[in-house]
C-alpha atoms as a PDB file:
ATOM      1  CA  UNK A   1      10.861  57.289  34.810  1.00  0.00           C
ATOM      2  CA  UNK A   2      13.569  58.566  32.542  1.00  0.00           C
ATOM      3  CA  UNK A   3      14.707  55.865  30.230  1.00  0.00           C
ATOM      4  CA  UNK A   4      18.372  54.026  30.141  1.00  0.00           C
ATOM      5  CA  UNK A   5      21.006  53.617  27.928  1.00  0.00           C
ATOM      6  CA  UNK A   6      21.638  49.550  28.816  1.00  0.00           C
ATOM      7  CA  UNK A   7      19.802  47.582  30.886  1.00  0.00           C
ATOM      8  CA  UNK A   8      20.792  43.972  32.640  1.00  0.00           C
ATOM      9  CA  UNK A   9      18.331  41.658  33.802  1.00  0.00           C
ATOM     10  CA  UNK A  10      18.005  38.148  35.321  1.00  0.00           C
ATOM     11  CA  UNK A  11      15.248  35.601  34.883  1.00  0.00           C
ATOM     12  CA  UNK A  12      14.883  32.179  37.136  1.00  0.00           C
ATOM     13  CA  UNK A  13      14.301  28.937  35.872  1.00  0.00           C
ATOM     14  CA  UNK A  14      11.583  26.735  37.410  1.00  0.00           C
ATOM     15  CA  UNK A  15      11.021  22.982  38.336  1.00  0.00           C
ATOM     16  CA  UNK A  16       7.707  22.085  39.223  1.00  0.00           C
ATOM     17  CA  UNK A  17       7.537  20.199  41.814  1.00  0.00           C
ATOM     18  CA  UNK A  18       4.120  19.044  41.299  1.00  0.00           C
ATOM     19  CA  UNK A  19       2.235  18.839  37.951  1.00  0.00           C
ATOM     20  CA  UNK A  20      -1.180  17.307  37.618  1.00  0.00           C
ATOM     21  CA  UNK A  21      -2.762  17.807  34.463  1.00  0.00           C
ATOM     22  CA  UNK A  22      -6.211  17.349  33.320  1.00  0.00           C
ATOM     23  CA  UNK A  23      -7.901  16.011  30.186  1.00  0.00           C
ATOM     24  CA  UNK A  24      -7.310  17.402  27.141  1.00  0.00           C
ATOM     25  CA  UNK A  25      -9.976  20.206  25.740  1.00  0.00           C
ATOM     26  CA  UNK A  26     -11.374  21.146  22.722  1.00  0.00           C
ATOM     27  CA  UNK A  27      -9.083  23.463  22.035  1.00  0.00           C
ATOM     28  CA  UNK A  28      -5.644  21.050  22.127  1.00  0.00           C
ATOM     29  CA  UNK A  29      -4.751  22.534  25.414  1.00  0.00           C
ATOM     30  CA  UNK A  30      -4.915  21.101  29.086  1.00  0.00           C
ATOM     31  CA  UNK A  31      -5.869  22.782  32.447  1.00  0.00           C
ATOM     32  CA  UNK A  32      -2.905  21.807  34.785  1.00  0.00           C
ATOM     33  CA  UNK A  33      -2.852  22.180  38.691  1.00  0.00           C
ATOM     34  CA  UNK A  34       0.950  22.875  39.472  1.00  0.00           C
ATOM     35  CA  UNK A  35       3.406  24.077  42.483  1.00  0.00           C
ATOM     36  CA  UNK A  36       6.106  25.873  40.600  1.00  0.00           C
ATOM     37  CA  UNK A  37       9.338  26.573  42.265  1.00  0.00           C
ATOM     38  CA  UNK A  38      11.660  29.015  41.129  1.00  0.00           C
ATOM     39  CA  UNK A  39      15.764  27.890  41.075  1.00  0.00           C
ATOM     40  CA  UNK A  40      18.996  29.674  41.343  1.00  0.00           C
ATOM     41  CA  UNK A  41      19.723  28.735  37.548  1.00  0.00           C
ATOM     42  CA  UNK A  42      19.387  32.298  35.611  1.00  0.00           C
ATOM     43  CA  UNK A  43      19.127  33.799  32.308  1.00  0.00           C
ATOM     44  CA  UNK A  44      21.151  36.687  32.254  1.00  0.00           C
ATOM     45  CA  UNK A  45      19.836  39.676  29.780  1.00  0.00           C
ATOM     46  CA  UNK A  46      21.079  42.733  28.411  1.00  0.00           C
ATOM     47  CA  UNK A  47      18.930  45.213  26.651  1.00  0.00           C
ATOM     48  CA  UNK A  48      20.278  48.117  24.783  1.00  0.00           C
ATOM     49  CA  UNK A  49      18.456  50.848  23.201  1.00  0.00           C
ATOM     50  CA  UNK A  50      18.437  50.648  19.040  1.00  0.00           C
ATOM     51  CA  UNK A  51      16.097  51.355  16.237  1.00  0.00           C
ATOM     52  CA  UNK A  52      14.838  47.742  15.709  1.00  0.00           C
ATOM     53  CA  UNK A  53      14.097  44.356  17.635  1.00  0.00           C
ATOM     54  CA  UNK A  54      16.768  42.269  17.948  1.00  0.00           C
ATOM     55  CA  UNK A  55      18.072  39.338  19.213  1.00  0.00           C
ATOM     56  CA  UNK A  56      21.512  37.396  19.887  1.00  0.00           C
ATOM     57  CA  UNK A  57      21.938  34.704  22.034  1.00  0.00           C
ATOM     58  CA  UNK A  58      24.884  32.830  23.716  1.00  0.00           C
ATOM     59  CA  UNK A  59      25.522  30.239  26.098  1.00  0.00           C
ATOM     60  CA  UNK A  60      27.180  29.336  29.892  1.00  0.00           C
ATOM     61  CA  UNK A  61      27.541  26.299  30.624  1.00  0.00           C
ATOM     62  CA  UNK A  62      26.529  23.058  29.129  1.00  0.00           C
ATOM     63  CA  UNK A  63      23.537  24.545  27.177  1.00  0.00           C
ATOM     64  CA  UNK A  64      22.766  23.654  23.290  1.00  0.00           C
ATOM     65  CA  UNK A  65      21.891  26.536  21.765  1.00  0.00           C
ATOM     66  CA  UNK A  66      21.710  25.956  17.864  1.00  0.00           C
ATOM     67  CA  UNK A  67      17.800  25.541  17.651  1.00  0.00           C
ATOM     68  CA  UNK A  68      16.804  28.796  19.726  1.00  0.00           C
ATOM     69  CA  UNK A  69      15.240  31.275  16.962  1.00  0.00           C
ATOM     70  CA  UNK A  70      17.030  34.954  17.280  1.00  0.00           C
ATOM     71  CA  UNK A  71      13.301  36.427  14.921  1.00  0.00           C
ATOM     72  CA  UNK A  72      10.092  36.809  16.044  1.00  0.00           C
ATOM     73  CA  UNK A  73       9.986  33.002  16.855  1.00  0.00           C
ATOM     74  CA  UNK A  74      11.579  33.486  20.163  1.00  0.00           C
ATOM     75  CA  UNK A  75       9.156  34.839  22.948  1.00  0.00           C
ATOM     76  CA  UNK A  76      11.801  37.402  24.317  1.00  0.00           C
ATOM     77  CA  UNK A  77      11.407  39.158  20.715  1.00  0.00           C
ATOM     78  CA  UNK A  78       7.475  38.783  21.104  1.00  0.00           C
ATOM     79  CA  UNK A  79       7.720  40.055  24.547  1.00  0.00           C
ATOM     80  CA  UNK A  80       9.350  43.252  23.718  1.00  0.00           C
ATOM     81  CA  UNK A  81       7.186  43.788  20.777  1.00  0.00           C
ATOM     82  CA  UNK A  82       4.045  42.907  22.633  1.00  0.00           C
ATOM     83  CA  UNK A  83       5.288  45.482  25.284  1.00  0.00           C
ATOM     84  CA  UNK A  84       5.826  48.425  22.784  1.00  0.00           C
ATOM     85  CA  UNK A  85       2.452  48.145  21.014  1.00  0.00           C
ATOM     86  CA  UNK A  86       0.406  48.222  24.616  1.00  0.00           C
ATOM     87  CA  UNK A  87       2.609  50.924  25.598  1.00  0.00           C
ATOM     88  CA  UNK A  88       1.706  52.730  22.232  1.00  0.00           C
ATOM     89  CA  UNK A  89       5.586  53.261  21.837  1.00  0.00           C
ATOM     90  CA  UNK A  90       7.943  53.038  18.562  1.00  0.00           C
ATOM     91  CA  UNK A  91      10.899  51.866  20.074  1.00  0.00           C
ATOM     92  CA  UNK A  92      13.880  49.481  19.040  1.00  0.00           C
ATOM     93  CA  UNK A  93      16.101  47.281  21.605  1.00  0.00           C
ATOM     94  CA  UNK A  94      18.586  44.839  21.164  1.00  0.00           C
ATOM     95  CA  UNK A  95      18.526  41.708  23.501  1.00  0.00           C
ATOM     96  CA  UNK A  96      21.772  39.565  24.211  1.00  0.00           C
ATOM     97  CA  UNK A  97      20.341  36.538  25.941  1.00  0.00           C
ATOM     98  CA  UNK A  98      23.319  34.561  28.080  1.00  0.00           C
ATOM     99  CA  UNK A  99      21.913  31.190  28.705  1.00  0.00           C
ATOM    100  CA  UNK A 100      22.101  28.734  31.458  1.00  0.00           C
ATOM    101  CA  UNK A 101      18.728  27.061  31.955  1.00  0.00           C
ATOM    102  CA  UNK A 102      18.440  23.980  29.558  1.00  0.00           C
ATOM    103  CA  UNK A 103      16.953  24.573  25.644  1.00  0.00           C
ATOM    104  CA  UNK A 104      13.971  22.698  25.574  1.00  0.00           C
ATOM    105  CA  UNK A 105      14.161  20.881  28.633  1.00  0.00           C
ATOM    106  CA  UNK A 106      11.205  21.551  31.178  1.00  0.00           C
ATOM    107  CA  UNK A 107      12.777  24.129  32.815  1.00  0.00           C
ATOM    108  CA  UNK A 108      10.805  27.275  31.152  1.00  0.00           C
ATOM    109  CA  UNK A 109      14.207  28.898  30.027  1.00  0.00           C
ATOM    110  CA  UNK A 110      12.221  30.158  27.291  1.00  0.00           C
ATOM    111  CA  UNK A 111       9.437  32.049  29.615  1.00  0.00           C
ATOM    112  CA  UNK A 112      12.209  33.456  31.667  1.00  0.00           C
ATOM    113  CA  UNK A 113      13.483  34.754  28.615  1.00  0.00           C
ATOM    114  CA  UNK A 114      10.020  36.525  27.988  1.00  0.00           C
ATOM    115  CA  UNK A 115       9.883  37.692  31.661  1.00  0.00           C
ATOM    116  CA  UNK A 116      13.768  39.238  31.384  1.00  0.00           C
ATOM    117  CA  UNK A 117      12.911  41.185  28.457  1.00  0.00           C
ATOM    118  CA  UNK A 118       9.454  42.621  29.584  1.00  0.00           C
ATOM    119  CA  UNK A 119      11.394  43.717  33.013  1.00  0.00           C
ATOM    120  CA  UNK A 120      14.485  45.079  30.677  1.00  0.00           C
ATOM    121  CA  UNK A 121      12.562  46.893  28.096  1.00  0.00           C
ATOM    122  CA  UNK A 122      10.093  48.345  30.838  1.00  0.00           C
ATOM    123  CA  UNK A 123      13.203  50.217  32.581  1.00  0.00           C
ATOM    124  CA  UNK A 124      14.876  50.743  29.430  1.00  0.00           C
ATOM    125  CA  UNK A 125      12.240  52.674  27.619  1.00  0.00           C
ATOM    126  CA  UNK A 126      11.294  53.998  31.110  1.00  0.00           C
ATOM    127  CA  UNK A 127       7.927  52.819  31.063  1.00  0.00           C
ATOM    128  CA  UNK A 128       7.496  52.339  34.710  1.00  0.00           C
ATOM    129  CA  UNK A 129       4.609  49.522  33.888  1.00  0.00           C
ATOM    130  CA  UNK A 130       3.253  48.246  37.151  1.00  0.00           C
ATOM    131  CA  UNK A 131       3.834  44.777  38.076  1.00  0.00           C
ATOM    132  CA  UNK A 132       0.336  43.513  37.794  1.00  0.00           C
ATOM    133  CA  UNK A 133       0.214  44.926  33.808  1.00  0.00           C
ATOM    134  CA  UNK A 134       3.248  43.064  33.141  1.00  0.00           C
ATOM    135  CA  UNK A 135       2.180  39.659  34.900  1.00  0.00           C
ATOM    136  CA  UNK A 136      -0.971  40.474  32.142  1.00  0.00           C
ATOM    137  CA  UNK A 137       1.377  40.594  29.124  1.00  0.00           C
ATOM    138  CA  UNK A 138       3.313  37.724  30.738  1.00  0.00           C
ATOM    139  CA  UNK A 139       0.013  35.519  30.173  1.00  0.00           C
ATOM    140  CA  UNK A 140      -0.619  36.439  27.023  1.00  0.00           C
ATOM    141  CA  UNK A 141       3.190  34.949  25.775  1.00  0.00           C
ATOM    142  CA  UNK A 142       2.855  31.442  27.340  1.00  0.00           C
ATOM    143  CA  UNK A 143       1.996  29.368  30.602  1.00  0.00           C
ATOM    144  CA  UNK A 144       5.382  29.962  32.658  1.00  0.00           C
ATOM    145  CA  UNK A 145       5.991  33.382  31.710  1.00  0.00           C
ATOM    146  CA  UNK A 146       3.448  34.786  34.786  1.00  0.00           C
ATOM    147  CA  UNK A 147       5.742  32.587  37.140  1.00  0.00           C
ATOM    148  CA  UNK A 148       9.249  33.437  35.673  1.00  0.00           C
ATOM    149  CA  UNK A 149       8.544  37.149  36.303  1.00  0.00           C
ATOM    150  CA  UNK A 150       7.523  36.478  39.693  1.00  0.00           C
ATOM    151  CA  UNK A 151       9.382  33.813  41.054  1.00  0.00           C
ATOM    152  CA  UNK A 152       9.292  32.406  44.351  1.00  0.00           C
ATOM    153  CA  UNK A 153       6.959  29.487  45.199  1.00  0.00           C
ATOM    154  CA  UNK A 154       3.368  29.434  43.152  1.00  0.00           C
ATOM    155  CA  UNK A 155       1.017  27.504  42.613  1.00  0.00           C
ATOM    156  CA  UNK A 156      -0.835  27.832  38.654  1.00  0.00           C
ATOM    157  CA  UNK A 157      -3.798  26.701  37.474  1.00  0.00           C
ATOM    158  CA  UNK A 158      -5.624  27.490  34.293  1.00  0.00           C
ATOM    159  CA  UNK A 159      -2.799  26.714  31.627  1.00  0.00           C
ATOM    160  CA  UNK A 160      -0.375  27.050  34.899  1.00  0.00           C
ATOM    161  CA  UNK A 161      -0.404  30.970  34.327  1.00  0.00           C
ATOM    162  CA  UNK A 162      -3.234  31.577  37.358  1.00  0.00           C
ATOM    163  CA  UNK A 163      -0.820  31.980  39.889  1.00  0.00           C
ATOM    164  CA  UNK A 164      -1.434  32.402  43.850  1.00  0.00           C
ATOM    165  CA  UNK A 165       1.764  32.337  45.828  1.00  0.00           C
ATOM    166  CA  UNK A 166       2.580  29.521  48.309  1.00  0.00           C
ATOM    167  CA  UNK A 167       4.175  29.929  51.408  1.00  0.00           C
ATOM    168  CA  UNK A 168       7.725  28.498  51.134  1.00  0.00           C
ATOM    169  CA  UNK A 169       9.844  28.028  54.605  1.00  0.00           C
ATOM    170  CA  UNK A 170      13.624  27.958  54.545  1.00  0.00           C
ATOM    171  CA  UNK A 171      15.796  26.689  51.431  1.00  0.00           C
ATOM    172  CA  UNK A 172      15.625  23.253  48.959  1.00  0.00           C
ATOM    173  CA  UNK A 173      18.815  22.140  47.655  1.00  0.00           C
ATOM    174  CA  UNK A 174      18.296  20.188  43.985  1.00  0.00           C
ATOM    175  CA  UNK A 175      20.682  18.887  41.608  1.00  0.00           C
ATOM    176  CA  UNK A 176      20.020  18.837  37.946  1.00  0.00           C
ATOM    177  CA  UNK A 177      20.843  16.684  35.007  1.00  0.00           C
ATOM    178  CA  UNK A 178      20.020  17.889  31.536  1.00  0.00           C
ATOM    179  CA  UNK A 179      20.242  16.210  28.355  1.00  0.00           C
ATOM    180  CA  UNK A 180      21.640  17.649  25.324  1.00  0.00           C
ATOM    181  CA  UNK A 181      18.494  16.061  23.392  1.00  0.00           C
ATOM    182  CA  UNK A 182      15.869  18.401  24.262  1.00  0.00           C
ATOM    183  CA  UNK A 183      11.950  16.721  24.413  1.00  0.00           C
ATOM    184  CA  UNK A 184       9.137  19.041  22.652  1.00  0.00           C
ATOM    185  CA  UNK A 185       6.340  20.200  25.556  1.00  0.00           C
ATOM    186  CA  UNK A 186       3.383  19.188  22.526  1.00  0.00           C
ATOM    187  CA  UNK A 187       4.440  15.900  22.098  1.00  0.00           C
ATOM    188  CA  UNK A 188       5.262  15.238  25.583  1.00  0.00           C
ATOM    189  CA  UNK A 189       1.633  15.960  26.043  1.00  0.00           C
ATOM    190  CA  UNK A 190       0.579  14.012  22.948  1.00  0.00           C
ATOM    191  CA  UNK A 191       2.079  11.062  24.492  1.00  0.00           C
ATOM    192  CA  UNK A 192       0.080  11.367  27.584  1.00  0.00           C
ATOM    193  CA  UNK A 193      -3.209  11.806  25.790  1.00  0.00           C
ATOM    194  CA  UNK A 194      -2.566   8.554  23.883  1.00  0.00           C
ATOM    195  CA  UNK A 195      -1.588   6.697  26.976  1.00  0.00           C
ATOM    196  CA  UNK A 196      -5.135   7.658  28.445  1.00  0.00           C
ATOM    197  CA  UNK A 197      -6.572   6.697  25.343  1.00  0.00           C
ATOM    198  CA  UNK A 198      -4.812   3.696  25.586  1.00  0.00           C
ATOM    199  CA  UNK A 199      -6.121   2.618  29.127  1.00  0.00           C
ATOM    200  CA  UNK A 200      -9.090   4.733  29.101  1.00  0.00           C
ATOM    201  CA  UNK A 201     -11.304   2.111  30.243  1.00  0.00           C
ATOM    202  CA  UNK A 202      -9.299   1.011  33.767  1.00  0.00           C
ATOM    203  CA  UNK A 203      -9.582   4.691  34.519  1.00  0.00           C
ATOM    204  CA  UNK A 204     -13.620   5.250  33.783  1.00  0.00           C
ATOM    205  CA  UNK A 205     -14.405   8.296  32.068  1.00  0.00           C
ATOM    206  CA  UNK A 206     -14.972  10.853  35.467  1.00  0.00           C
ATOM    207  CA  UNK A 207     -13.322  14.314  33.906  1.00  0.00           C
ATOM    208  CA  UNK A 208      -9.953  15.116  35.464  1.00  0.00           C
ATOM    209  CA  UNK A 209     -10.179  18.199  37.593  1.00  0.00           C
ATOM    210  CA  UNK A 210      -6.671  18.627  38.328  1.00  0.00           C
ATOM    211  CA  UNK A 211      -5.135  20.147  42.395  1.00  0.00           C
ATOM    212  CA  UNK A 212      -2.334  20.209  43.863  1.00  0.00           C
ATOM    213  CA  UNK A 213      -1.879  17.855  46.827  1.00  0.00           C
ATOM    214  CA  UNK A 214      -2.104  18.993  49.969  1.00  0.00           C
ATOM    215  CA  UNK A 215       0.720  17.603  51.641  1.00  0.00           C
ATOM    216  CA  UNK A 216       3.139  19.614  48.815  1.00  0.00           C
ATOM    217  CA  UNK A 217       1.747  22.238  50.011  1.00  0.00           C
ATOM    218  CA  UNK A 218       2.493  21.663  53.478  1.00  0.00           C
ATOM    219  CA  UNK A 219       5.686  20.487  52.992  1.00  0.00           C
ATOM    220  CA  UNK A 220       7.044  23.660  51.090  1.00  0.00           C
ATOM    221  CA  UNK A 221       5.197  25.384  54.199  1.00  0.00           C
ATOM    222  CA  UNK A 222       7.398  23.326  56.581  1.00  0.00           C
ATOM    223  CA  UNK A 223      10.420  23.850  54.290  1.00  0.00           C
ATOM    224  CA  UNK A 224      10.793  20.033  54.723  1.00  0.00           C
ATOM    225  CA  UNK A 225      12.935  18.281  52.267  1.00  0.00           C
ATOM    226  CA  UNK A 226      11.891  14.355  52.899  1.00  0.00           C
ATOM    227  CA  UNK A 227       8.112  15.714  53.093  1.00  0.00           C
ATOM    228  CA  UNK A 228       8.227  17.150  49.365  1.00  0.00           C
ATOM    229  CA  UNK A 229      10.152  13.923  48.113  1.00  0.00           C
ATOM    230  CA  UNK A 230       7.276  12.099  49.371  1.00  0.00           C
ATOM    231  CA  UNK A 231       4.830  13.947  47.510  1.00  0.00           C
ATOM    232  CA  UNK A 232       6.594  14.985  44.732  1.00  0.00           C
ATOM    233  CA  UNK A 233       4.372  14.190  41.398  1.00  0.00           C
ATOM    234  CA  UNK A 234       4.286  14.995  37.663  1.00  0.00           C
ATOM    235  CA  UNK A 235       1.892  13.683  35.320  1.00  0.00           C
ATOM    236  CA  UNK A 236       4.259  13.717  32.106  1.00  0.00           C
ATOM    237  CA  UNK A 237       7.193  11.892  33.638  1.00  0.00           C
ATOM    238  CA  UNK A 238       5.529   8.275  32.593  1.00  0.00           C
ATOM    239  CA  UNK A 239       5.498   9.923  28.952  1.00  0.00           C
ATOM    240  CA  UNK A 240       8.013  11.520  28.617  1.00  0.00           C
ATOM    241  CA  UNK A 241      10.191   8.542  29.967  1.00  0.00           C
ATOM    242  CA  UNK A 242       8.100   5.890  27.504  1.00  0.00           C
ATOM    243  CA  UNK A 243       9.512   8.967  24.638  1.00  0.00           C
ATOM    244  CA  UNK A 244      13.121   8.682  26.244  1.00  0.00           C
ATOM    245  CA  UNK A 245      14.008   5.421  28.495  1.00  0.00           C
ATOM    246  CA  UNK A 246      17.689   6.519  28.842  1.00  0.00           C
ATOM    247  CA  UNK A 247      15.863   9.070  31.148  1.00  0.00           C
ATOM    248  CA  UNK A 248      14.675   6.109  33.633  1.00  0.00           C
ATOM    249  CA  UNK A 249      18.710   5.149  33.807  1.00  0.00           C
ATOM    250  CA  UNK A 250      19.538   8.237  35.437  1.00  0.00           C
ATOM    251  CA  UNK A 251      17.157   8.572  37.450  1.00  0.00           C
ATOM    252  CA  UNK A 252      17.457   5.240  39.284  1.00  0.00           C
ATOM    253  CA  UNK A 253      21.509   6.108  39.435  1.00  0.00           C
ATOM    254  CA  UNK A 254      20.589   9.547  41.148  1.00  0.00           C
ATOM    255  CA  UNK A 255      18.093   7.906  43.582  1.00  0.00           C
ATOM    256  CA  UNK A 256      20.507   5.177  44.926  1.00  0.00           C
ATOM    257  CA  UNK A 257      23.370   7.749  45.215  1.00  0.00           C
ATOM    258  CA  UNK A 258      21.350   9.265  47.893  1.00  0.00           C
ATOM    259  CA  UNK A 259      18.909  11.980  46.662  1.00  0.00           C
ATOM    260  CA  UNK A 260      15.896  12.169  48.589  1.00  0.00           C
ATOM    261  CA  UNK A 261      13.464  11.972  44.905  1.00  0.00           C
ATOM    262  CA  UNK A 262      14.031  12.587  41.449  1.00  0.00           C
ATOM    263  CA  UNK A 263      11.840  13.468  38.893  1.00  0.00           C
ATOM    264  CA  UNK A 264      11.332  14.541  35.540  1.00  0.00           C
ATOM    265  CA  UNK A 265      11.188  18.380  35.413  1.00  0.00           C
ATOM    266  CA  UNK A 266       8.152  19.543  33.645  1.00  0.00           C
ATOM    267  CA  UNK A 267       7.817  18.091  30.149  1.00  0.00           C
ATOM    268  CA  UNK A 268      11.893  16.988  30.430  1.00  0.00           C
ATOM    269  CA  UNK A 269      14.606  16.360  29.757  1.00  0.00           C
ATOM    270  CA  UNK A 270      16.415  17.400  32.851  1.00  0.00           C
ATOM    271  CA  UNK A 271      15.761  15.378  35.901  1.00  0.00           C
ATOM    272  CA  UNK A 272      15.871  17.036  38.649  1.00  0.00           C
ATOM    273  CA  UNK A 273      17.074  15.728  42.049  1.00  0.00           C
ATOM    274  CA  UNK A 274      15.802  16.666  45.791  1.00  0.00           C
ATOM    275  CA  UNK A 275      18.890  16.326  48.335  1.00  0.00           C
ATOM    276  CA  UNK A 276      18.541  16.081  52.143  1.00  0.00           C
ATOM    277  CA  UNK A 277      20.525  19.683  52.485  1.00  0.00           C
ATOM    278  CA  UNK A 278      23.287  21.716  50.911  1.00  0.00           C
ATOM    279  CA  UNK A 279      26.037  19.329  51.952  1.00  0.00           C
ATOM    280  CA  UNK A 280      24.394  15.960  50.514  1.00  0.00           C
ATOM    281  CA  UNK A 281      23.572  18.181  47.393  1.00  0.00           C
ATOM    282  CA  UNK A 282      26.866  18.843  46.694  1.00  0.00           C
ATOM    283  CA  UNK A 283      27.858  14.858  47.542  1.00  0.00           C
ATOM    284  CA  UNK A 284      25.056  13.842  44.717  1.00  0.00           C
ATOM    285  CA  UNK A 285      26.513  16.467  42.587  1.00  0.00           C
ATOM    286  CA  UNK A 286      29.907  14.871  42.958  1.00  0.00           C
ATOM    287  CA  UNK A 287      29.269  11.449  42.538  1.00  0.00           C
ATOM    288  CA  UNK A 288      26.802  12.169  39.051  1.00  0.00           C
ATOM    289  CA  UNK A 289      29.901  13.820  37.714  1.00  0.00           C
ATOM    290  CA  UNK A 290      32.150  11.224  38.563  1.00  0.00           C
ATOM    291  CA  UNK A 291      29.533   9.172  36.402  1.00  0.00           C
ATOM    292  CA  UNK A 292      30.097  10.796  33.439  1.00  0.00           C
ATOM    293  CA  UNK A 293      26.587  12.935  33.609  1.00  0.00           C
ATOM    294  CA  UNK A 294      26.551  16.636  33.658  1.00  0.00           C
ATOM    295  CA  UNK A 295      25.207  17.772  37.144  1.00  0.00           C
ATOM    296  CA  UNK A 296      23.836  21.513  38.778  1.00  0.00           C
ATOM    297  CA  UNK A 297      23.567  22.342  42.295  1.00  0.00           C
ATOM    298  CA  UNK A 298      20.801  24.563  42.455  1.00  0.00           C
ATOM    299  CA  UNK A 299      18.372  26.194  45.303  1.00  0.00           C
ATOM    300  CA  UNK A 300      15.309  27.133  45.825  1.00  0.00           C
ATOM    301  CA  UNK A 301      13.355  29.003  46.383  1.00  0.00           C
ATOM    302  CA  UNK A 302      15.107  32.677  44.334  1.00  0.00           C
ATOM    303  CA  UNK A 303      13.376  35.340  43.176  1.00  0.00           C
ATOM    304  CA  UNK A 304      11.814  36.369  39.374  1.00  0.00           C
ATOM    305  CA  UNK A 305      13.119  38.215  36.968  1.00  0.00           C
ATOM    306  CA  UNK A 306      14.762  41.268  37.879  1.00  0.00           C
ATOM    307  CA  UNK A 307      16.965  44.096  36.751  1.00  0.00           C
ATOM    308  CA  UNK A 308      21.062  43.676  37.827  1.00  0.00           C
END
């Protein structure tokens, strides 16, 4: 492959739409059992050749973006660096990140970030990487970065970055709500391991070995709406809503104005909200911004990232 002078790439973001998580390890982490689903909410990425790593970011949308790190904080930068050492390569790009998917808001905006800039430096320095090795240095950068360069409908295990693909039938319409006070994944996930602590004796002390249910499976299978709402399930909404009980408002005021389910997506913020179809989406979407809140129609399930 001959390399390019600019490159543009889009990267999904992701609700899970089922997140059981086990106990916590030795190591601080947790093995998780999740059904991702990627959603027609993008980062958009340019990547243009130049003689260092860089990073600028903006926004579309209703997306905070004073606490994203332009250095060697943010995982696009330690994507593209990651990518030029295993490719033996000394090459420079500059990334200009357009965001839409929530900052810190359990929607892994971050690890499509990652997966946009291994896709646009891989065609930019005409590396021609094969998907597999990239889905390799995707796992090395975080959890969601395997799933954000794939897309679709997945289930991880592991950390959530052991992906098999699940078969997904027809379309899901969601609306979202984000908050402008984004919720840190860590403490999220402190909060849970305290509230076991807390009732550790009701729940005996058989080790968690965390799978995704059955019937979400079938029902993304069936591509039936009222069968996921049933089953949806995620094991940091009770924390995350004992960190934030504003969070509990909305969601009751999204459930009565006819959503099928809502739930916390990931470690939060943003709610997310299953709808019947397109057409009672777009009602929901209505009536939460006639409430005041700020409200996304989105889809599912889109594709990973890829180049423009």
């Amino acid at each position: 492959m001959s390399s390019a002078e600019s490159v543009r790439v889009r990267a999904p973001g992701k609700i899970n739409v089922f997140l059981e998580v086990g106990d916590v390890k030795d190591d601080g982490y947790h093995d998780v059992a999740t059904a991702y689903q990627a959603v027609s909410l993008y980062e958009e990425m340019t990547a243009t050749a130049a003689d260092d790593i860089t990073l600028e970011v903006s926004a579309r949308g209703p997306v905070d973006i004073d606490g994203v790190p332009t250095d060697d904080r943010n995982l696009a930068v330690r994507a593209a660096r990651l990518l030029a050492e295993t490719a033996g390569i000394d090459r420079g790009v500059h990334l200009s990140i357009v965001k839409a998917v929530p900052v810190a808001g359990g929607m892994g905006g971050g690890s499509a970030d990652a997966a946009a800039a291994l896709v646009a430096c891989d065609a930019l320095w005409g590396l021609g990487m094969p998907t597999s090795e990239l889905v390799r240095l995707a796992a090395q950068l975080g959890a969601d970065v395997p799933f954000a360069l794939l897309g679709g409908t997945a289930v991880g295990t592991g950390r959530g970055d052991e992906l098999s693909p699940a078969l997904a039938r027809g379309r899901f319409d969601w609306v979202l709500v984000p908050n402008e006070i984004g919720m840190s994944t860590p403490v999220v996930y402190g909060e849970l391991d305290a509230h076991r602590e807390r009732h550790a004796v009701d729940i005996g002390p058989a080790p968690r070995v965390p799978a995704v249910a059955p019937e979400v499976l079938h029902a993304l299978r069936q591509g039936d709406a009222e069968m996921l709402a049933a089953s949806l399930r995620n094991d940091l909404q009770a924390p995350a809503l004992h960190l934030r009980p504003d969070l509990a408002r909305v969601l009751e005021r999204g459930e009565s104005s006819g959503a099928l389910a809502g739930l916390v997506s990931g470690s939060g913020p943003t709610l997310a909200f299953l709808a019947a179809d397109e057409e009672s989406a777009i009602d929901l979407q209505v009536t939460l911004s006639a409430a005041g809140l700020v409200a996304l129609h989105v889809h599912g399930p889109v594709g990973g990232a890829r180049a423009l």
